[in-house]
Protein backbone atom coordinates (compact mmCIF):
# COMPACT_ATOMS: atom_id res chain seq x y z
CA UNK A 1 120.31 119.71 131.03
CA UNK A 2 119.80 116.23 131.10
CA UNK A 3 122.98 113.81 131.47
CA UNK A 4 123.90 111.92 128.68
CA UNK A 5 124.37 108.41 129.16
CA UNK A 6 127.94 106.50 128.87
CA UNK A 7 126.11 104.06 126.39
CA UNK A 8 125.30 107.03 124.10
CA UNK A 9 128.85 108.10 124.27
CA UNK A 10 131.10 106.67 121.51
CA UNK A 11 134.78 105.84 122.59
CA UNK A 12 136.41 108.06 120.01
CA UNK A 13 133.58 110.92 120.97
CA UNK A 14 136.83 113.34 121.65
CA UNK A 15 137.66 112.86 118.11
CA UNK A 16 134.65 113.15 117.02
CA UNK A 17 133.48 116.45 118.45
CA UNK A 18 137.12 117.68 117.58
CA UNK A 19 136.46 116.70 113.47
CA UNK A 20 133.06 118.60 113.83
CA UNK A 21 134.40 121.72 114.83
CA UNK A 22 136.35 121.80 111.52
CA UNK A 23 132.83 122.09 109.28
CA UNK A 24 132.32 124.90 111.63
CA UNK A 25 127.99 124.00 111.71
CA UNK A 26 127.17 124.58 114.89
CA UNK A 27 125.83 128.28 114.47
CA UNK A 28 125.72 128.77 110.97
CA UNK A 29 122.97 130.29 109.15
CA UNK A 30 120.08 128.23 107.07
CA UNK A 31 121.40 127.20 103.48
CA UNK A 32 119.15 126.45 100.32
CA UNK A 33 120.98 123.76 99.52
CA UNK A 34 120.59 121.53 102.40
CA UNK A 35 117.17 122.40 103.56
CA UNK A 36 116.39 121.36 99.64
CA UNK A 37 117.58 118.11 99.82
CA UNK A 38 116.38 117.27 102.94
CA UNK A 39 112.76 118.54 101.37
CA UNK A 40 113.11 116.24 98.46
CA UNK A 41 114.46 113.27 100.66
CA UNK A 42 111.14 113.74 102.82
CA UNK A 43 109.02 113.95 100.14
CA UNK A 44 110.84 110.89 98.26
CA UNK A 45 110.04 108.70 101.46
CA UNK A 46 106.81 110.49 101.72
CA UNK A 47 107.58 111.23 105.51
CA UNK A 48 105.97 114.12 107.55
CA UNK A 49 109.16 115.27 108.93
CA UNK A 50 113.42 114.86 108.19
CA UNK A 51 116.32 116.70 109.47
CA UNK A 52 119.86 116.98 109.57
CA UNK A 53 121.83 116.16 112.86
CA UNK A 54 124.45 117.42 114.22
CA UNK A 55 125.35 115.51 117.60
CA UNK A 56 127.12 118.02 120.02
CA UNK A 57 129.00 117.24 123.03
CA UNK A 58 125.54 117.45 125.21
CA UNK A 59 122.93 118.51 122.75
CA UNK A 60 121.87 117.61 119.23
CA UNK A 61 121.71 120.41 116.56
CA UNK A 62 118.32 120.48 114.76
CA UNK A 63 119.57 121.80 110.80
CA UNK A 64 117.97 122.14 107.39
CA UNK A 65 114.56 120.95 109.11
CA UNK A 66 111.48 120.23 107.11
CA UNK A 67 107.94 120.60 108.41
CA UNK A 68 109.20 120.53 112.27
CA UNK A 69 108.22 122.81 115.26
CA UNK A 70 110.42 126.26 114.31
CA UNK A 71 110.99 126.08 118.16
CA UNK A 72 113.35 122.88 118.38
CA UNK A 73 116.81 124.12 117.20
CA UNK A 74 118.43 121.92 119.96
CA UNK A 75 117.55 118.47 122.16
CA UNK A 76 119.50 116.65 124.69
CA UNK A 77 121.70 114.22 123.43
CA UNK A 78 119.80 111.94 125.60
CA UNK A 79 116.27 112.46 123.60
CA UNK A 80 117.70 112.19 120.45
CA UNK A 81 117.74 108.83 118.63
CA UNK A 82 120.55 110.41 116.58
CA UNK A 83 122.65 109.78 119.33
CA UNK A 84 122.34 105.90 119.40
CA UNK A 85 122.57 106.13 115.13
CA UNK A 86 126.28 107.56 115.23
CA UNK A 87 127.01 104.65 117.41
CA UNK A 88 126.81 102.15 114.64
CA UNK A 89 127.19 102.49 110.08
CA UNK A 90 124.53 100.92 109.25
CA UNK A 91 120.43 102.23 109.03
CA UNK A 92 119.17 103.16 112.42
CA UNK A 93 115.46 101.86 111.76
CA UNK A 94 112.68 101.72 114.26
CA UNK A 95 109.34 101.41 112.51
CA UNK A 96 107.12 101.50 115.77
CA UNK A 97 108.85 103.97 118.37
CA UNK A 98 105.39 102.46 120.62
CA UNK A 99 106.99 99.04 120.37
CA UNK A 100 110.93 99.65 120.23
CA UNK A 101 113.64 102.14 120.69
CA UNK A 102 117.27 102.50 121.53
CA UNK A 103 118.28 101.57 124.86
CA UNK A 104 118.82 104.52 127.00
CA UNK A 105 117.07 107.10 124.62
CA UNK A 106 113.95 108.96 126.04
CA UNK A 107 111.70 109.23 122.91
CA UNK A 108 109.34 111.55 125.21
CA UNK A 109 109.65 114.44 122.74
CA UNK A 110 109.15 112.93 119.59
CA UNK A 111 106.10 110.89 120.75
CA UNK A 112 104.49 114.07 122.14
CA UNK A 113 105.01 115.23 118.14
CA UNK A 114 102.78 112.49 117.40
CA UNK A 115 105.68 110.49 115.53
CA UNK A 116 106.30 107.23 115.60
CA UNK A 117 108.66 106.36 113.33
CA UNK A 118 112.48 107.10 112.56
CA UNK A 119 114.81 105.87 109.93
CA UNK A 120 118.25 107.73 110.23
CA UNK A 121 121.90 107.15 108.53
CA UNK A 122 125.03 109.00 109.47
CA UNK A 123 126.80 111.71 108.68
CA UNK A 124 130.52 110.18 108.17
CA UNK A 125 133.20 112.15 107.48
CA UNK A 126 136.23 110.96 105.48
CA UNK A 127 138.23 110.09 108.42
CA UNK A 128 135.72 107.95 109.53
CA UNK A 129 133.94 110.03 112.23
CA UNK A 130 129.82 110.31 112.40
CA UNK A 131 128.81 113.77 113.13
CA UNK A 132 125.30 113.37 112.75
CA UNK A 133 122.72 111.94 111.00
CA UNK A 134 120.09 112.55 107.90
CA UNK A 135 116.81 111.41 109.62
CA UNK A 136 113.08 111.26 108.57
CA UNK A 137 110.59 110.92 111.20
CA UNK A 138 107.00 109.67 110.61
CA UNK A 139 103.03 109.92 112.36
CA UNK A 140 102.30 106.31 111.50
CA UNK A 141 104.42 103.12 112.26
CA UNK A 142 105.67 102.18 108.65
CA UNK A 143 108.02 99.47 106.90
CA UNK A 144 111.21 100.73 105.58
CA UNK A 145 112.36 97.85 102.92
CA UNK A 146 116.27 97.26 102.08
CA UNK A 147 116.41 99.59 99.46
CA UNK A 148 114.81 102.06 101.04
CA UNK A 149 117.36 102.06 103.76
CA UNK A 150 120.19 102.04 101.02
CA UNK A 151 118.66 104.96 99.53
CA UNK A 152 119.15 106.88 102.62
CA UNK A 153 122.66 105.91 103.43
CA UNK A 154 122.56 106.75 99.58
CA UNK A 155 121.54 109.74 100.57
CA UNK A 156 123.59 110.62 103.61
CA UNK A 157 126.46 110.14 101.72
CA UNK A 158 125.67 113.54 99.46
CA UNK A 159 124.77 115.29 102.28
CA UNK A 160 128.46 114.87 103.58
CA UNK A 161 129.94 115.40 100.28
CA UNK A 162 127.78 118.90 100.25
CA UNK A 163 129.39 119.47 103.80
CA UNK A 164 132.85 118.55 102.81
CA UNK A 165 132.41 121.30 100.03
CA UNK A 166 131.26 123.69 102.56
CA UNK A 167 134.35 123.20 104.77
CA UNK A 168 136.77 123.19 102.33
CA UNK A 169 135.63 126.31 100.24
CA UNK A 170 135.55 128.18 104.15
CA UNK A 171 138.91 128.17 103.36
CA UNK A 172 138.94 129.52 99.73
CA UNK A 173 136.48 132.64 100.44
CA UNK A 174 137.31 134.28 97.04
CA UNK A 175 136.28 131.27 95.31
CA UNK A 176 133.05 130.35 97.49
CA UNK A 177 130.59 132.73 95.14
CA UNK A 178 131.94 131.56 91.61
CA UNK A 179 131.73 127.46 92.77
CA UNK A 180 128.72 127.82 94.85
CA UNK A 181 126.66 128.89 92.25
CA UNK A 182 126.75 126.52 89.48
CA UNK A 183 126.58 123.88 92.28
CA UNK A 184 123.42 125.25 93.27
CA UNK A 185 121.58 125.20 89.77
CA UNK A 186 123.12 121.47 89.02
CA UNK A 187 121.85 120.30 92.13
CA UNK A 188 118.61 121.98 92.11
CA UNK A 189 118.08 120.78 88.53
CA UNK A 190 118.41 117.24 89.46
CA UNK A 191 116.36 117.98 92.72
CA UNK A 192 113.45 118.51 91.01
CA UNK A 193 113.41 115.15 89.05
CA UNK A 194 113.79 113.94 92.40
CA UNK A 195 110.74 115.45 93.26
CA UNK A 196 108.69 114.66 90.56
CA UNK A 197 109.64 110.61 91.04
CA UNK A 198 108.41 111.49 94.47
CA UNK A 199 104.82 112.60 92.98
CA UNK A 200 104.73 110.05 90.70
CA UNK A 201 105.60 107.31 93.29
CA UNK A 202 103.00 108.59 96.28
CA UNK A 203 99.92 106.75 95.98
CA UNK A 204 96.80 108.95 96.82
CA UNK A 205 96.16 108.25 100.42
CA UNK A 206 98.16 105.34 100.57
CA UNK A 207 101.66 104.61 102.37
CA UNK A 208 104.60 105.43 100.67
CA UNK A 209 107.22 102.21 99.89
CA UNK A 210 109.40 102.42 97.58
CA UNK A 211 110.00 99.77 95.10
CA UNK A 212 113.69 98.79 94.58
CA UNK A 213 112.97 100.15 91.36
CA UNK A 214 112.22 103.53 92.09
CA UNK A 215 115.28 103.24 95.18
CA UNK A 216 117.83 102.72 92.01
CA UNK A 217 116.21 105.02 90.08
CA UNK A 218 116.57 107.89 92.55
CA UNK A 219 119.79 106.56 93.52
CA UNK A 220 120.62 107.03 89.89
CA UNK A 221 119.49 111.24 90.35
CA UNK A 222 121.49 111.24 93.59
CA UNK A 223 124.55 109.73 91.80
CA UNK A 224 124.64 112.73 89.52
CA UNK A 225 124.15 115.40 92.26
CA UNK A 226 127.47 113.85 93.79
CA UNK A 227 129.07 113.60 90.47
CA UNK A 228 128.92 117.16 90.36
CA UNK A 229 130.11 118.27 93.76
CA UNK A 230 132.96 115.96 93.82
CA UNK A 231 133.73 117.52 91.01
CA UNK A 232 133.80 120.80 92.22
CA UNK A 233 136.03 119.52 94.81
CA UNK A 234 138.48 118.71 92.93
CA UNK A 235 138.68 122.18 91.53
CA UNK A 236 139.12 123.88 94.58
């Protein structure tokens, strides 16, 4: 396994790892909700691949993947550029992986995918620890405007929230069934106008970019989604 570098390492990583082990992700099964978000958040940014991340003590988890090999489930910390996101809060954007990438990551792997691109915002947890990341990954070199970048952090944020619910109804086991599913039909109702923005915004055989328009717009849809789990937290 390849070493991971100290600069890779945040100072609190002890923490960190220590706060992940609580959402208890590391082995669990596929679940239709993430893998449908990250599909719609793909498909919004018009992006050949996204992921979840979930940065391990040596590896990085590969979960709720969309349209990547079935065969990476795991990559050294080292090869991931997830590794250098959770280092800082803000948009981890390289729009040319040929021209630029974080120091000390070898981007070996993904450019032997034939990607080139990689937009990523964390994971955060309430106490203020980055797990992970929601990434998209790219063929071409691309542009990824300002609101584009807050509509992933945008985003990332629900993606927690829908973790947070996760760990906290682990606890509540005779209440997981009866919460879980009118989460699911909420969310997936308000997925699919996600999705159709995403048709209507994809120019035929042109790059995707979208306006700050259509960012607040589907900010707007991802507002609701997180309406409705927080308020299923607070329920539980």
């Amino acid at each position: 396994m390849t070493d991971t570098p100290t600069s890779l390492i945040p100072a609190d990583d002890a923490a960190r790892l220590h706060a992940l082990e609580g959402y208890q992700l590391l082995d669990a099964r596929s679940e239709k909700v993430l893998d449908d978000v990250v599909a719609a958040t793909a498909r919004l940014f018009g992006v050949s691949n996204a992921m979840l991340s979930i940065v391990e003590k040596d590896e990085v988890l590969v979960k709720a993947p969309y349209n990547l090999p079935v065969t990476i489930e795991r990559i050294p910390r080292a090869q991931s550029l997830c590794s250098a996101t959770i280092l800082q809060d803000e948009t981890a954007v390289f729009e040319d992986l040929n021209q630029a990438s974080a120091p000390d990551v070898d981007v070996s792997l993904v450019q032997q995918l034939g990607l080139s691109f990689y937009a990523g915002h964390n994971l955060r947890t309430p106490d203020g620890y980055n797990i992970g990341t929601l990434c998209l990954y790219d063929g071409p070199p691309r542009q990824f405007s300002e609101p584009e970048q807050a509509l992933l952090a945008t985003l990332a944020g629900l993606v927690m929230r829908l973790l947070e619910l996760r760990r906290t109804l682990g606890a509540h086991a005779e209440s997981t069934a009866v919460l879980w599913e009118p989460v699911y039909r909420a969310v997936g109702g308000q997925l699919a106008r996600l999705t159709a923005l995403a048709e209507r915004t994809t120019p035929p055989g042109g790059p995707v970019q979208l306006t700050a328009a259509e960012a607040r717009e589907a900010a707007g849809i991802v507002g609701i989604i997180d309406q409705i789990v927080a308020a299923t937290l607070k329920r539980v």
